[in-house]
C-alpha atoms as a PDB file:
ATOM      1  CA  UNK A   1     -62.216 -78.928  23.986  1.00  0.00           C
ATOM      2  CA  UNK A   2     -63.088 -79.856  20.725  1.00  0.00           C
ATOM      3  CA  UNK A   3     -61.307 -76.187  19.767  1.00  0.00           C
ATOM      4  CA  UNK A   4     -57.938 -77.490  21.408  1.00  0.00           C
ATOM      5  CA  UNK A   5     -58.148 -81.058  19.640  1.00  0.00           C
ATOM      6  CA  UNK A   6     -58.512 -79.142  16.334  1.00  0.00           C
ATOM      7  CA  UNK A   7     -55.414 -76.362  17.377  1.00  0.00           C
ATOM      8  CA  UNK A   8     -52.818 -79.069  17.979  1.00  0.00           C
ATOM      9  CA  UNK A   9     -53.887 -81.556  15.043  1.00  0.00           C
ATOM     10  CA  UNK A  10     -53.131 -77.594  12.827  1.00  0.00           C
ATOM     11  CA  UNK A  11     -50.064 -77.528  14.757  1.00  0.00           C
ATOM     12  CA  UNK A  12     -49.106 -81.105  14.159  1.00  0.00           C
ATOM     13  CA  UNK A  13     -49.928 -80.669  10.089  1.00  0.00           C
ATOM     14  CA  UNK A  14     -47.992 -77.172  10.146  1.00  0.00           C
ATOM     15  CA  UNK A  15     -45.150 -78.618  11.760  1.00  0.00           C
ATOM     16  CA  UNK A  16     -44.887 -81.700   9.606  1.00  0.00           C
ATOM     17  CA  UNK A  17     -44.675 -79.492   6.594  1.00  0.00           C
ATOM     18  CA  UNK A  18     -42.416 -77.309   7.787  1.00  0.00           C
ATOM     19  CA  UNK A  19     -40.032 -80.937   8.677  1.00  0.00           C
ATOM     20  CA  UNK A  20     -40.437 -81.515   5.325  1.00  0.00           C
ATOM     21  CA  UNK A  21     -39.687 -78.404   3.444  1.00  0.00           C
ATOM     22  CA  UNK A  22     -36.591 -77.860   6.119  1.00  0.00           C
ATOM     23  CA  UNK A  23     -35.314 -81.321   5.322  1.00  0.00           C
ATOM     24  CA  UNK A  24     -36.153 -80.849   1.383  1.00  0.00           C
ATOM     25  CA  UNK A  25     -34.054 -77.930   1.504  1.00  0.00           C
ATOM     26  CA  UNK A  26     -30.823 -79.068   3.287  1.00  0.00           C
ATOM     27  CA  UNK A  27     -31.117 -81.648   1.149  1.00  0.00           C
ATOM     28  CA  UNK A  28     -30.970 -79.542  -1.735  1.00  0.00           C
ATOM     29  CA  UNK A  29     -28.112 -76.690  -0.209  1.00  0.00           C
ATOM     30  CA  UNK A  30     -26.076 -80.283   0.626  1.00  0.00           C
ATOM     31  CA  UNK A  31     -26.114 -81.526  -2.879  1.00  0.00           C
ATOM     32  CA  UNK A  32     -25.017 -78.179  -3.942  1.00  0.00           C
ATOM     33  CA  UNK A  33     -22.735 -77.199  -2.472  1.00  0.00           C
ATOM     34  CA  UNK A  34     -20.802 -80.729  -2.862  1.00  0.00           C
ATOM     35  CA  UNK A  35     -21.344 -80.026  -6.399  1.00  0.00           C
ATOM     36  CA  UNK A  36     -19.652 -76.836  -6.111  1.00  0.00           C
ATOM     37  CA  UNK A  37     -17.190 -78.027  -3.866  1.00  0.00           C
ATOM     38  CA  UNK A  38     -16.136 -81.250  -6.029  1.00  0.00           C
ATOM     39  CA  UNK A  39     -17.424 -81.249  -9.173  1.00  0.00           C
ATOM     40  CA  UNK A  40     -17.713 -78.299 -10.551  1.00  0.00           C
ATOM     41  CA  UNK A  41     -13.398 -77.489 -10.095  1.00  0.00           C
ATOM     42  CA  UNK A  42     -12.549 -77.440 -13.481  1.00  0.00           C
ATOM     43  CA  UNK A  43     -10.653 -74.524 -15.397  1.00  0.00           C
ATOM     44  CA  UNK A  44     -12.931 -72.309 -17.389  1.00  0.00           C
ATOM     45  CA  UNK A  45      -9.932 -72.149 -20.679  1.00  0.00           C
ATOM     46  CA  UNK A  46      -8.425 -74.972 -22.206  1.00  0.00           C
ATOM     47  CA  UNK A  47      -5.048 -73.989 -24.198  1.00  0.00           C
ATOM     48  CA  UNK A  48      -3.935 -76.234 -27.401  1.00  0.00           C
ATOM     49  CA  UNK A  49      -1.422 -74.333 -29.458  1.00  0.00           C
ATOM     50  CA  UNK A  50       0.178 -71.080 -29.951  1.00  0.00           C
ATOM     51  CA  UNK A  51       2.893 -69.086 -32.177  1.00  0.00           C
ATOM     52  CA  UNK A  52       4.546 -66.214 -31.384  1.00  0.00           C
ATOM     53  CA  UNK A  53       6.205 -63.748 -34.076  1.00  0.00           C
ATOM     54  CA  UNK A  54       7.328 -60.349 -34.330  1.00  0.00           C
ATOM     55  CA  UNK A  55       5.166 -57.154 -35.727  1.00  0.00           C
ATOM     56  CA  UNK A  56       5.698 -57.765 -39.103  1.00  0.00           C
ATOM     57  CA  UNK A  57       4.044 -61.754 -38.683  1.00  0.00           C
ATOM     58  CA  UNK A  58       7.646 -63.305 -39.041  1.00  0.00           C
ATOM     59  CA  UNK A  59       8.317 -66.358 -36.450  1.00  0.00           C
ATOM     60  CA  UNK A  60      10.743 -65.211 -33.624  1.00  0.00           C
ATOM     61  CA  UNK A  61      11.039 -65.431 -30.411  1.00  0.00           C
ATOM     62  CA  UNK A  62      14.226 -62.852 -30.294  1.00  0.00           C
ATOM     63  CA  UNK A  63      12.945 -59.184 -29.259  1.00  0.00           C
ATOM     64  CA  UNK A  64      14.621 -55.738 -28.095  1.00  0.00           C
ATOM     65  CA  UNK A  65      13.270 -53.955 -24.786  1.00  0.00           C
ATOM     66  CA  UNK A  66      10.455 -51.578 -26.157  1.00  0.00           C
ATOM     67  CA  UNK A  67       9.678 -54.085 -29.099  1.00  0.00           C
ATOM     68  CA  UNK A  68       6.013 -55.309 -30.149  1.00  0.00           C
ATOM     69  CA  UNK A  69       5.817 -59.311 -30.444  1.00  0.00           C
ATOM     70  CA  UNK A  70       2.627 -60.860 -31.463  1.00  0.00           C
ATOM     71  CA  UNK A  71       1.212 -63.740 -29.474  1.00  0.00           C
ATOM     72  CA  UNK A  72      -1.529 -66.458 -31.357  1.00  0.00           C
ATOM     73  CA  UNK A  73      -3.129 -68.851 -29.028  1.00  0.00           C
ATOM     74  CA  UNK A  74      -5.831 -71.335 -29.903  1.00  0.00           C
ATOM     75  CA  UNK A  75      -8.114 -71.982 -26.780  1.00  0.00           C
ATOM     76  CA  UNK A  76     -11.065 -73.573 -25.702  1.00  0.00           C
ATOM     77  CA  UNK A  77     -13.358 -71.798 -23.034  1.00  0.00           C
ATOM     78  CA  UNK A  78     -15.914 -74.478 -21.336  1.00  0.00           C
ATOM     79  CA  UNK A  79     -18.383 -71.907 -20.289  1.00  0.00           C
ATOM     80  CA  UNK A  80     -18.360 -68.520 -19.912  1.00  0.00           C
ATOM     81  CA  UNK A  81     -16.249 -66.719 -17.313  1.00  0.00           C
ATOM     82  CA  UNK A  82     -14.653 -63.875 -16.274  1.00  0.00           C
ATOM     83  CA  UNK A  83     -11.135 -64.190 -15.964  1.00  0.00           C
ATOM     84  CA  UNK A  84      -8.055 -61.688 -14.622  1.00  0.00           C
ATOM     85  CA  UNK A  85      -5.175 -62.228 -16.620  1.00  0.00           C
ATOM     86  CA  UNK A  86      -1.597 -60.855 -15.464  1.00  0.00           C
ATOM     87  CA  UNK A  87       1.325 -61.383 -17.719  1.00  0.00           C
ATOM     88  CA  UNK A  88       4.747 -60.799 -16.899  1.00  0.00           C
ATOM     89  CA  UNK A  89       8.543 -61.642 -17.858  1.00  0.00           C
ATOM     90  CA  UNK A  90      10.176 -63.760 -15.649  1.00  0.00           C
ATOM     91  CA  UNK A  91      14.155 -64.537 -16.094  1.00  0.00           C
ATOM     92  CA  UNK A  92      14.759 -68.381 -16.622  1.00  0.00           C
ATOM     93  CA  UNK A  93      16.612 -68.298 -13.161  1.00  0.00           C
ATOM     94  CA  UNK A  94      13.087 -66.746 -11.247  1.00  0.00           C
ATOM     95  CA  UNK A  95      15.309 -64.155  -9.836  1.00  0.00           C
ATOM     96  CA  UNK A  96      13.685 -61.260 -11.752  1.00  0.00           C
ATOM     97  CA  UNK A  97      10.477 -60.709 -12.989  1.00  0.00           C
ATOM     98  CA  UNK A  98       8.678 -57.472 -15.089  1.00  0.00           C
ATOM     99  CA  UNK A  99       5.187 -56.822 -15.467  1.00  0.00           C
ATOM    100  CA  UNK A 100       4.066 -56.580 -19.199  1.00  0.00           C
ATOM    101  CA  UNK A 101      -0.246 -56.144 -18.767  1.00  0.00           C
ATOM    102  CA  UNK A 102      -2.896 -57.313 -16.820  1.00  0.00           C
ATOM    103  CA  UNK A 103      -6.612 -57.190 -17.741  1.00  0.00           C
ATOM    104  CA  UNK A 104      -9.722 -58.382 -16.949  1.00  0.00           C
ATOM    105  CA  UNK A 105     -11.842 -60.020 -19.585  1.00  0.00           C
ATOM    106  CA  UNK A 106     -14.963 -62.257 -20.201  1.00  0.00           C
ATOM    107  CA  UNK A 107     -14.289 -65.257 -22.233  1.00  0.00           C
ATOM    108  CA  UNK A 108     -17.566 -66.346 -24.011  1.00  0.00           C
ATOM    109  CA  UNK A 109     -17.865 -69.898 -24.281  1.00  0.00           C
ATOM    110  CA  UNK A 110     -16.862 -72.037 -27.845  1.00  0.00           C
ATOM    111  CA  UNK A 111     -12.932 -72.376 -29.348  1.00  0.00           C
ATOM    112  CA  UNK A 112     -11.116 -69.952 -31.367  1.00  0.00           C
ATOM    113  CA  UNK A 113      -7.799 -68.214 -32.019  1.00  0.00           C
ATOM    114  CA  UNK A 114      -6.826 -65.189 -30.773  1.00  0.00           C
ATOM    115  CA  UNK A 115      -3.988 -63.011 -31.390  1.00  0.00           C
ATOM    116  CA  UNK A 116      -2.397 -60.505 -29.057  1.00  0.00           C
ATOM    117  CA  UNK A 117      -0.320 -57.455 -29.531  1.00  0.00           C
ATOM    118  CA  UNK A 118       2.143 -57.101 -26.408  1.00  0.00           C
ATOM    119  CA  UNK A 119       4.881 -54.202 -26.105  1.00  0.00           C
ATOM    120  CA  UNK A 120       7.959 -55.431 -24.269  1.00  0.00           C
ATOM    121  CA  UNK A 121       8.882 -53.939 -21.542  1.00  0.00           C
ATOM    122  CA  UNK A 122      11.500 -50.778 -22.229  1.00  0.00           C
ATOM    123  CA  UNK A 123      13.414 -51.664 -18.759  1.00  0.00           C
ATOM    124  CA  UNK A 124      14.172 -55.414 -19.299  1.00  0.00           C
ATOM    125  CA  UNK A 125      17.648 -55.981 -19.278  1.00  0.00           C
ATOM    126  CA  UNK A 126      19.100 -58.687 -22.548  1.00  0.00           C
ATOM    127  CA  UNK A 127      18.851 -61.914 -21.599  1.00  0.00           C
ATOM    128  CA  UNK A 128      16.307 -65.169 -21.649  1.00  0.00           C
ATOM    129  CA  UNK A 129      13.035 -64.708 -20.388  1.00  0.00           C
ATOM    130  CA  UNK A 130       9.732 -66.714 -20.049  1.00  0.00           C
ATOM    131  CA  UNK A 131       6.926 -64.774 -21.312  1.00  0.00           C
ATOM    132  CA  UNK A 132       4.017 -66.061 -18.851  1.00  0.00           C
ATOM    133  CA  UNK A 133       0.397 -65.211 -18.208  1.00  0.00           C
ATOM    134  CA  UNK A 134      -1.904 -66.423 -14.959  1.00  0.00           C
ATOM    135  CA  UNK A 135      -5.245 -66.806 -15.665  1.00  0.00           C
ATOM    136  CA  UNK A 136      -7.362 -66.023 -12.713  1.00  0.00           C
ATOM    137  CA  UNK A 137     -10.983 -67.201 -12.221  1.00  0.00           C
ATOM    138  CA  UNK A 138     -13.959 -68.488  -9.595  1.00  0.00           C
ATOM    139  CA  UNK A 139     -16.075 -71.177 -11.097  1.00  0.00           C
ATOM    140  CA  UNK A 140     -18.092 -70.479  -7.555  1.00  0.00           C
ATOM    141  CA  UNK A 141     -18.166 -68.687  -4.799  1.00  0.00           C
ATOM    142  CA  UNK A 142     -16.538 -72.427  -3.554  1.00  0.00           C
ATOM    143  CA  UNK A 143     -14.109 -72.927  -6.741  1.00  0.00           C
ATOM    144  CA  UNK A 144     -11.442 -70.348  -7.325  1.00  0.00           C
ATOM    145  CA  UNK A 145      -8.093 -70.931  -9.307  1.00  0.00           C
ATOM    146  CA  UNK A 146      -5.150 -70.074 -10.962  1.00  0.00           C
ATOM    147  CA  UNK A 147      -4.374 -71.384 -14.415  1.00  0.00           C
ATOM    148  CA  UNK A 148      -0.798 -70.846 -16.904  1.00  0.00           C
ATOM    149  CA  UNK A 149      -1.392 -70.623 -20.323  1.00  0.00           C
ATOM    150  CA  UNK A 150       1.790 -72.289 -21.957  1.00  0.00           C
ATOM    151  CA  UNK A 151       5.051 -70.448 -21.286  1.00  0.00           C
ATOM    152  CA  UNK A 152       6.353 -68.831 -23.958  1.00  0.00           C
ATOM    153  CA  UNK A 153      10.557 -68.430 -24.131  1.00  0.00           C
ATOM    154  CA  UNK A 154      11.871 -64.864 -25.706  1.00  0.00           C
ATOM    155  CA  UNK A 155      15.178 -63.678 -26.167  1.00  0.00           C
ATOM    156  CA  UNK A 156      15.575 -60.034 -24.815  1.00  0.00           C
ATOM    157  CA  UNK A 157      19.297 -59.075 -27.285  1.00  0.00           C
ATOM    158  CA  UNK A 158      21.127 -55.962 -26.978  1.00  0.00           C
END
């Protein structure tokens, strides 16, 4: 008897704690993934200024097929992330697009400049394009998104 009163008062104590740490912790998964789902949505890369010129560092934004243009951005990067980037020509209509580069990178957190060599394309027809590049990323495993970094008009001449 006395054997049985001191099982269940175990059980009771056992089972409270196990209330407790099973509350504790939806508690704790709730708050983060609310976090995750609402706060934590921001874009990794902030853009605030860029210049593009031609190999030589002259300011243009007129090219040939096949040519090398230069790209400076200044950027801000919040905290550290991974990021696919795809760039690509598009015509100023949308009706035809051409794949320049893509690449995966890690962007370490702080602000700086950075310069880029691209090669143009040697099949793009003349005409106006917009030079743009999508900036993939996951925050979370609950925050995935697609940024532009600030189109970029070029001249594609004969």
């Amino acid at each position: 008897m006395a054997l049985t009163i001191f099982y269940e008062a175990v059980t009771r104590q056992v089972a409270w704690i196990f209330a407790v740490l099973f509350a504790g912790l939806s508690i704790f998964t709730m708050v983060a993934l609310i976090y995750w789902a609402f706060i934590d949505t921001d874009p990794p890369i902030i853009y605030s200024g860029q210049a593009l010129t031609d190999h030589n560092g002259i300011p243009t934004n007129k090219f040939k097929a096949g040519d090398t243009m230069l790209l400076t951005r200044s950027f801000c990067v919040g905290r550290q992330a991974s990021v696919d980037i795809d760039r690509r020509l598009v015509s100023l209509d949308g009706s035809n697009s051409y794949f320049v580069s893509a690449s995966t990178t890690v962007l370490p957190r702080g602000c700086r400049r950075d310069t880029r060599s691209i090669e143009l394309p040697k099949s793009v027809p003349p005409g106006e394009y917009n030079y743009i590049a999508s900036v993939s990323y996951e925050n979370n495993f609950l925050t995935k998104g697609v940024i532009e970094a600030p189109t970029v008009w070029v001249k594609i001449e004969p």
